[in-house]
Every structure is written in structure tokens, then in C-alpha cells.
C-alpha atoms as a PDB file:
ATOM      1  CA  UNK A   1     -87.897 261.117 178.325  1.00  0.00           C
ATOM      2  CA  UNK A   2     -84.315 260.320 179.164  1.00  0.00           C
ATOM      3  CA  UNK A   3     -83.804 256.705 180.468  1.00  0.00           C
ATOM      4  CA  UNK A   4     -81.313 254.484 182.018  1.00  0.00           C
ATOM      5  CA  UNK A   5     -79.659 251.120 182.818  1.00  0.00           C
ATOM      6  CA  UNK A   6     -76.174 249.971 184.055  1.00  0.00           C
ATOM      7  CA  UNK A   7     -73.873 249.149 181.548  1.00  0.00           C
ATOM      8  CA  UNK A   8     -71.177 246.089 181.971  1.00  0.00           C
ATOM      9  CA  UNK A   9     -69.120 248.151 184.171  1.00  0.00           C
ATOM     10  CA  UNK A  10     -71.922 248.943 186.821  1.00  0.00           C
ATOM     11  CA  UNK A  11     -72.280 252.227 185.829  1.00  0.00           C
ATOM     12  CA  UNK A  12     -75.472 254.068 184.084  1.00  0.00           C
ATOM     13  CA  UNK A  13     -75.695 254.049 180.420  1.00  0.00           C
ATOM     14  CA  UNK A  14     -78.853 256.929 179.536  1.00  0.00           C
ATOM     15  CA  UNK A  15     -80.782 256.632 176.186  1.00  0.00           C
ATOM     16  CA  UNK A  16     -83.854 257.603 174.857  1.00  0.00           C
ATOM     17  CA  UNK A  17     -84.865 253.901 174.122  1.00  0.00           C
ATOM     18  CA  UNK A  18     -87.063 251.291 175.648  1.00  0.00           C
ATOM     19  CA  UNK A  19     -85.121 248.434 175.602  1.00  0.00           C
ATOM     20  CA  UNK A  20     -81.532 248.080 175.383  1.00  0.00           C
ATOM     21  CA  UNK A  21     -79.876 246.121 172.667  1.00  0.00           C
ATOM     22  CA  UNK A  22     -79.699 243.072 175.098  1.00  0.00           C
ATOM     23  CA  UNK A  23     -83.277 242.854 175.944  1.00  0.00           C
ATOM     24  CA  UNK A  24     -82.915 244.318 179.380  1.00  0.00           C
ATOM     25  CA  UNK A  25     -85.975 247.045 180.223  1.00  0.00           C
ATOM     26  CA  UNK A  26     -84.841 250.392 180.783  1.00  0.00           C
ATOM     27  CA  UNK A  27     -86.208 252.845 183.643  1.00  0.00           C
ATOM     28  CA  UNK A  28     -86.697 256.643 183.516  1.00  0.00           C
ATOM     29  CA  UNK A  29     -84.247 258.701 185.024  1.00  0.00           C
ATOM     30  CA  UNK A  30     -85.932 260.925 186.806  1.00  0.00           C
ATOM     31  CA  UNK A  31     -87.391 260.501 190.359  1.00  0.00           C
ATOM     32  CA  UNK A  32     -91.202 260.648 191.011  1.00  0.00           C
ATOM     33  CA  UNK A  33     -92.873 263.332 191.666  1.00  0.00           C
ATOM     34  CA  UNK A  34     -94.707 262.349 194.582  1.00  0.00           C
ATOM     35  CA  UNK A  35     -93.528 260.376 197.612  1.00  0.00           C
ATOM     36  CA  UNK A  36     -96.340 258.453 199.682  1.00  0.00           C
ATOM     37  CA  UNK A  37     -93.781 258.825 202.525  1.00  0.00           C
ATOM     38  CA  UNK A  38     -93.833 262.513 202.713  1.00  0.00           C
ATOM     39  CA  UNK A  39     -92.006 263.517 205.495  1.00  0.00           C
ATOM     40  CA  UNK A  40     -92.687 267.255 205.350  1.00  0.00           C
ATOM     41  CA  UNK A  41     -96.626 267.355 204.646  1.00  0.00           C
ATOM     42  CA  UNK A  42     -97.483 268.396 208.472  1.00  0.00           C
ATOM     43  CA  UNK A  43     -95.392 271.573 208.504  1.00  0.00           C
ATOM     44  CA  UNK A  44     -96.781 272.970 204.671  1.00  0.00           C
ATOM     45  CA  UNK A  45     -99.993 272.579 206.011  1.00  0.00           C
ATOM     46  CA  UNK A  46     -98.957 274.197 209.321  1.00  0.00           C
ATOM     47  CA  UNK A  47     -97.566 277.197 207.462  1.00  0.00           C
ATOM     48  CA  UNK A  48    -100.547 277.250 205.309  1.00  0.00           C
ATOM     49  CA  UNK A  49    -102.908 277.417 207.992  1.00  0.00           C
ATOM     50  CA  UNK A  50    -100.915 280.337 209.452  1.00  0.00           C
ATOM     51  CA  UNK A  51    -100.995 282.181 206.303  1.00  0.00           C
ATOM     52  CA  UNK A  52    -104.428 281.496 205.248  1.00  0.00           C
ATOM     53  CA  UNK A  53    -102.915 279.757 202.092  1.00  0.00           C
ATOM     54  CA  UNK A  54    -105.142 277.267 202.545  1.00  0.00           C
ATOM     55  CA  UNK A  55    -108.915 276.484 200.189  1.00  0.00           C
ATOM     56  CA  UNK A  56    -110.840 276.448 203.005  1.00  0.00           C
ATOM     57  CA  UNK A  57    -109.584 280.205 204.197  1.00  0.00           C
ATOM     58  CA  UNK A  58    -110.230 281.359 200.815  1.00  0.00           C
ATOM     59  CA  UNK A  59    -112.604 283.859 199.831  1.00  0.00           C
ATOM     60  CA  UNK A  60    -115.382 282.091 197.686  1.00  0.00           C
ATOM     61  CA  UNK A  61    -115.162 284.071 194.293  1.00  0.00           C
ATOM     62  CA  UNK A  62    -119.245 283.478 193.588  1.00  0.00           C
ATOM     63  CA  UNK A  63    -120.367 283.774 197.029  1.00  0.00           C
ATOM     64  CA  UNK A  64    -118.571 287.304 197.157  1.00  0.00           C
ATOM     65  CA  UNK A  65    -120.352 288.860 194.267  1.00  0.00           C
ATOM     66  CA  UNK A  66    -123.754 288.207 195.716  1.00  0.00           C
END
């Protein structure tokens, strides 16, 4: 996993170590995945609903081969 620190000029420095040779703690470089302030949640479930995308629309796999 690529991380990365600021280097004396303020800008980032990315390296595929821990720690940097100064002691300071590097931090990945990639965003998270998922963001508890989700901004967009209502309208995916919106267009799921309309779609019937979502698990409770589905077709129960065992229940249909009774």
C-alpha cells in the first residue's frame, strides 16, 4: 500500500514504508472507502426502490423452487 507524508518543503513525499527516516508515522494515500457522511445514500435507495434493485424486491431463490 502506497503511503505518504510531507516532506521539508510541505509537499507529499509517497513510500511504501511505515515510518519515515525521522520517526514521523506515515498515512495511506488513498481515501476511505466509506464515508459516515454520505450525502447521496437517499437517492441510491430511491432509484433502487424504483428498479426493484433492492433485497427485499428480490425473488427468494429457495422459496421459488418449492
Amino acid at each position: 500500500m502506497h503511503k505518504d507524508s510531507l516532506g521539508p518543503d510541505g509537499k507529499r513525499v509517497y513510500t511504501l514504508k511505515k515510518v519515515t527516516e525521522d520517526g514521523r508515522v506515515t498515512k495511506s494515500a488513498h481515501p476511505a472507502r466509506f464515508s459516515p457522511d454520505d450525502k447521496y445514500s437517499r437517492h441510491r435507495v430511491t432509484l433502487k426502490k424504483r428498479y426493484g434493485l433492492l433485497l427485499t424486491q428480490q425473488v427468494d431463490k429457495e422459496a421459488a423452487k418449492l
